[in-house]
Protein backbone atom coordinates (compact mmCIF):
# COMPACT_ATOMS: atom_id res chain seq x y z
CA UNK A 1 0.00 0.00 0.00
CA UNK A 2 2.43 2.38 0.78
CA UNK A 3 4.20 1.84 -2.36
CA UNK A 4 1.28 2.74 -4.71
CA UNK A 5 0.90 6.30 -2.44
CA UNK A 6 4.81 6.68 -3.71
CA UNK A 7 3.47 6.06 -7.22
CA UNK A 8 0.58 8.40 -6.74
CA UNK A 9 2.90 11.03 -5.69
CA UNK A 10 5.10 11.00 -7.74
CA UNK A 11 2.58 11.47 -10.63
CA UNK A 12 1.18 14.19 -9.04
CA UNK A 13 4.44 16.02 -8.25
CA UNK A 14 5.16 15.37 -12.10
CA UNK A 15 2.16 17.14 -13.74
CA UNK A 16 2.49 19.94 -10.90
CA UNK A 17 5.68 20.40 -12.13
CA UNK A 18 4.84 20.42 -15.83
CA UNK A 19 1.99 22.80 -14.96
CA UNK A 20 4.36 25.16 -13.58
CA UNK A 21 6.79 24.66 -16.08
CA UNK A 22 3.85 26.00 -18.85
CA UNK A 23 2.94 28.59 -16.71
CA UNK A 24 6.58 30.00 -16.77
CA UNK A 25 7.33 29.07 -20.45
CA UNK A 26 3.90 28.44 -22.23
CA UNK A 27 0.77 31.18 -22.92
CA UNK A 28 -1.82 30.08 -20.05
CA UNK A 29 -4.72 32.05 -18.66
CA UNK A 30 -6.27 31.95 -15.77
CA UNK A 31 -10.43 31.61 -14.55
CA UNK A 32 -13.14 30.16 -15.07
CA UNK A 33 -14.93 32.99 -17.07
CA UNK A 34 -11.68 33.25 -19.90
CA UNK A 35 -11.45 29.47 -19.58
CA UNK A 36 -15.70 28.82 -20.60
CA UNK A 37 -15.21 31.56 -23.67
CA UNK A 38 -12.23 29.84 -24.72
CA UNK A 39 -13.97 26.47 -24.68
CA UNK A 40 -16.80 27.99 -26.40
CA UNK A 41 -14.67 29.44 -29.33
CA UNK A 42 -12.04 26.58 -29.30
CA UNK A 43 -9.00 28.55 -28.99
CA UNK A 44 -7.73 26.88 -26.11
CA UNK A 45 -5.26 23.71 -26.35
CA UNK A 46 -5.98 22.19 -23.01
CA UNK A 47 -8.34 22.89 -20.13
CA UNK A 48 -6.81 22.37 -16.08
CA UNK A 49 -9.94 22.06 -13.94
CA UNK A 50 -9.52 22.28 -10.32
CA UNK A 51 -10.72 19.46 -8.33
CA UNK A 52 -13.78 21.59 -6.26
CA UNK A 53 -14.23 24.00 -9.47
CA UNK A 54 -17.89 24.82 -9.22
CA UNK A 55 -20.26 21.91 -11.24
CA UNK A 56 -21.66 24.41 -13.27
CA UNK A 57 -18.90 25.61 -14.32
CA UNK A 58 -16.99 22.28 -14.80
CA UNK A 59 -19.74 20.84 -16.75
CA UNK A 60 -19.91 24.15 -19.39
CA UNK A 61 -16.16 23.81 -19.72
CA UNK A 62 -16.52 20.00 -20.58
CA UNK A 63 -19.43 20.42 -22.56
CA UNK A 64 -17.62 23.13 -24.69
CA UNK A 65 -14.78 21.03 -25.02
CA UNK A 66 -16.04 18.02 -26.11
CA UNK A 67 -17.53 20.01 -28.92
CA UNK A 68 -14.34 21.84 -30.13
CA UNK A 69 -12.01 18.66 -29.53
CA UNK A 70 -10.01 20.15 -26.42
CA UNK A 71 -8.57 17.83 -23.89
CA UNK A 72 -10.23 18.55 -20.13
CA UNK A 73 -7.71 17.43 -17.30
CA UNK A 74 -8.76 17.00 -13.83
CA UNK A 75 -6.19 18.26 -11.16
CA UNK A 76 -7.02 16.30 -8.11
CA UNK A 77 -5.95 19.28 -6.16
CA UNK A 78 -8.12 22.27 -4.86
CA UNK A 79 -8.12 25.07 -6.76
CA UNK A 80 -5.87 26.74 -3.78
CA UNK A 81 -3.37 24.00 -4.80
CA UNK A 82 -3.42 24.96 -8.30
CA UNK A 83 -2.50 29.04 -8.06
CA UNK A 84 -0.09 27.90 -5.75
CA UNK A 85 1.09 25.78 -8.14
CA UNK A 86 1.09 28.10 -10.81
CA UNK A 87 2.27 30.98 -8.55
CA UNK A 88 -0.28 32.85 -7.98
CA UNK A 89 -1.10 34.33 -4.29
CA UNK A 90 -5.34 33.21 -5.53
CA UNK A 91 -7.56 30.00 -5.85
CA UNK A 92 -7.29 29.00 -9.49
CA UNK A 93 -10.82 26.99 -10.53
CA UNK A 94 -9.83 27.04 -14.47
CA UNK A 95 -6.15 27.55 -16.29
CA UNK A 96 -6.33 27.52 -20.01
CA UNK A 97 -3.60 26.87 -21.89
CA UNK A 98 -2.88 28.12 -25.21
CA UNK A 99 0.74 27.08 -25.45
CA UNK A 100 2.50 24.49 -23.63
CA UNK A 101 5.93 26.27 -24.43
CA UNK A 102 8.61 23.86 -22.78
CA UNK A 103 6.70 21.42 -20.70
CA UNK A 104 5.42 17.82 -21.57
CA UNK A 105 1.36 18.87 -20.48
CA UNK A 106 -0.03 17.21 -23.40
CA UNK A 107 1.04 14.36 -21.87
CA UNK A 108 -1.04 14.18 -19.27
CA UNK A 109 -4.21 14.68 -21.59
CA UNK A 110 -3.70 11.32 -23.06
């Protein structure tokens, strides 16, 4: 047991990591407004979803993306987890991503 929570963590410290490494390299934006109109018009790339984004919300997103072919990852975080993550001092429900720039974030949409 204890060696699938090492497994777990690690994969979690890995896509943190690649989330902050697009953050600081890629084109991302932040919210869940920006994130629904980017879904809507399909400019987006990939969709980050907090874990305790609001269901409305998380179900327009994935609506919206299903339609315009964008990948939808759940962060099993809160969204407090994920501005920290992507260094920001505020809860982050939705980060869009436009460009991955030097991190390996498509990866985790497979």
């Amino acid at each position: 047991m204890a060696r699938k929570k090492a497994v777990e963590k690690t994969a979690e410290s890995t896509l943190a990591h690649a989330i902050r490494q697009c953050v600081d390299s890629g084109k991302v934006e932040f919210g869940a407004n920006i994130g629904v109109k980017s879904a809507l018009s399909g400019k987006a790339k990939l969709m980050i979803v907090s874990s305790n984004c609001p269901k409305d919300v998380a179900s327009d997103i994935s609506r919206f993306c299903k339609l315009s072919s964008i990948p939808v990852l759940v962060y099993e975080g809160t969204s407090m987890d994920l501005g920290t993550i992507a260094g920001r001092p505020h809860p982050i429900s939705v980060l869009t991503v436009h460009d991955a720039g030097n991190s390996k974030i498509f990866e985790f949409a497979k």
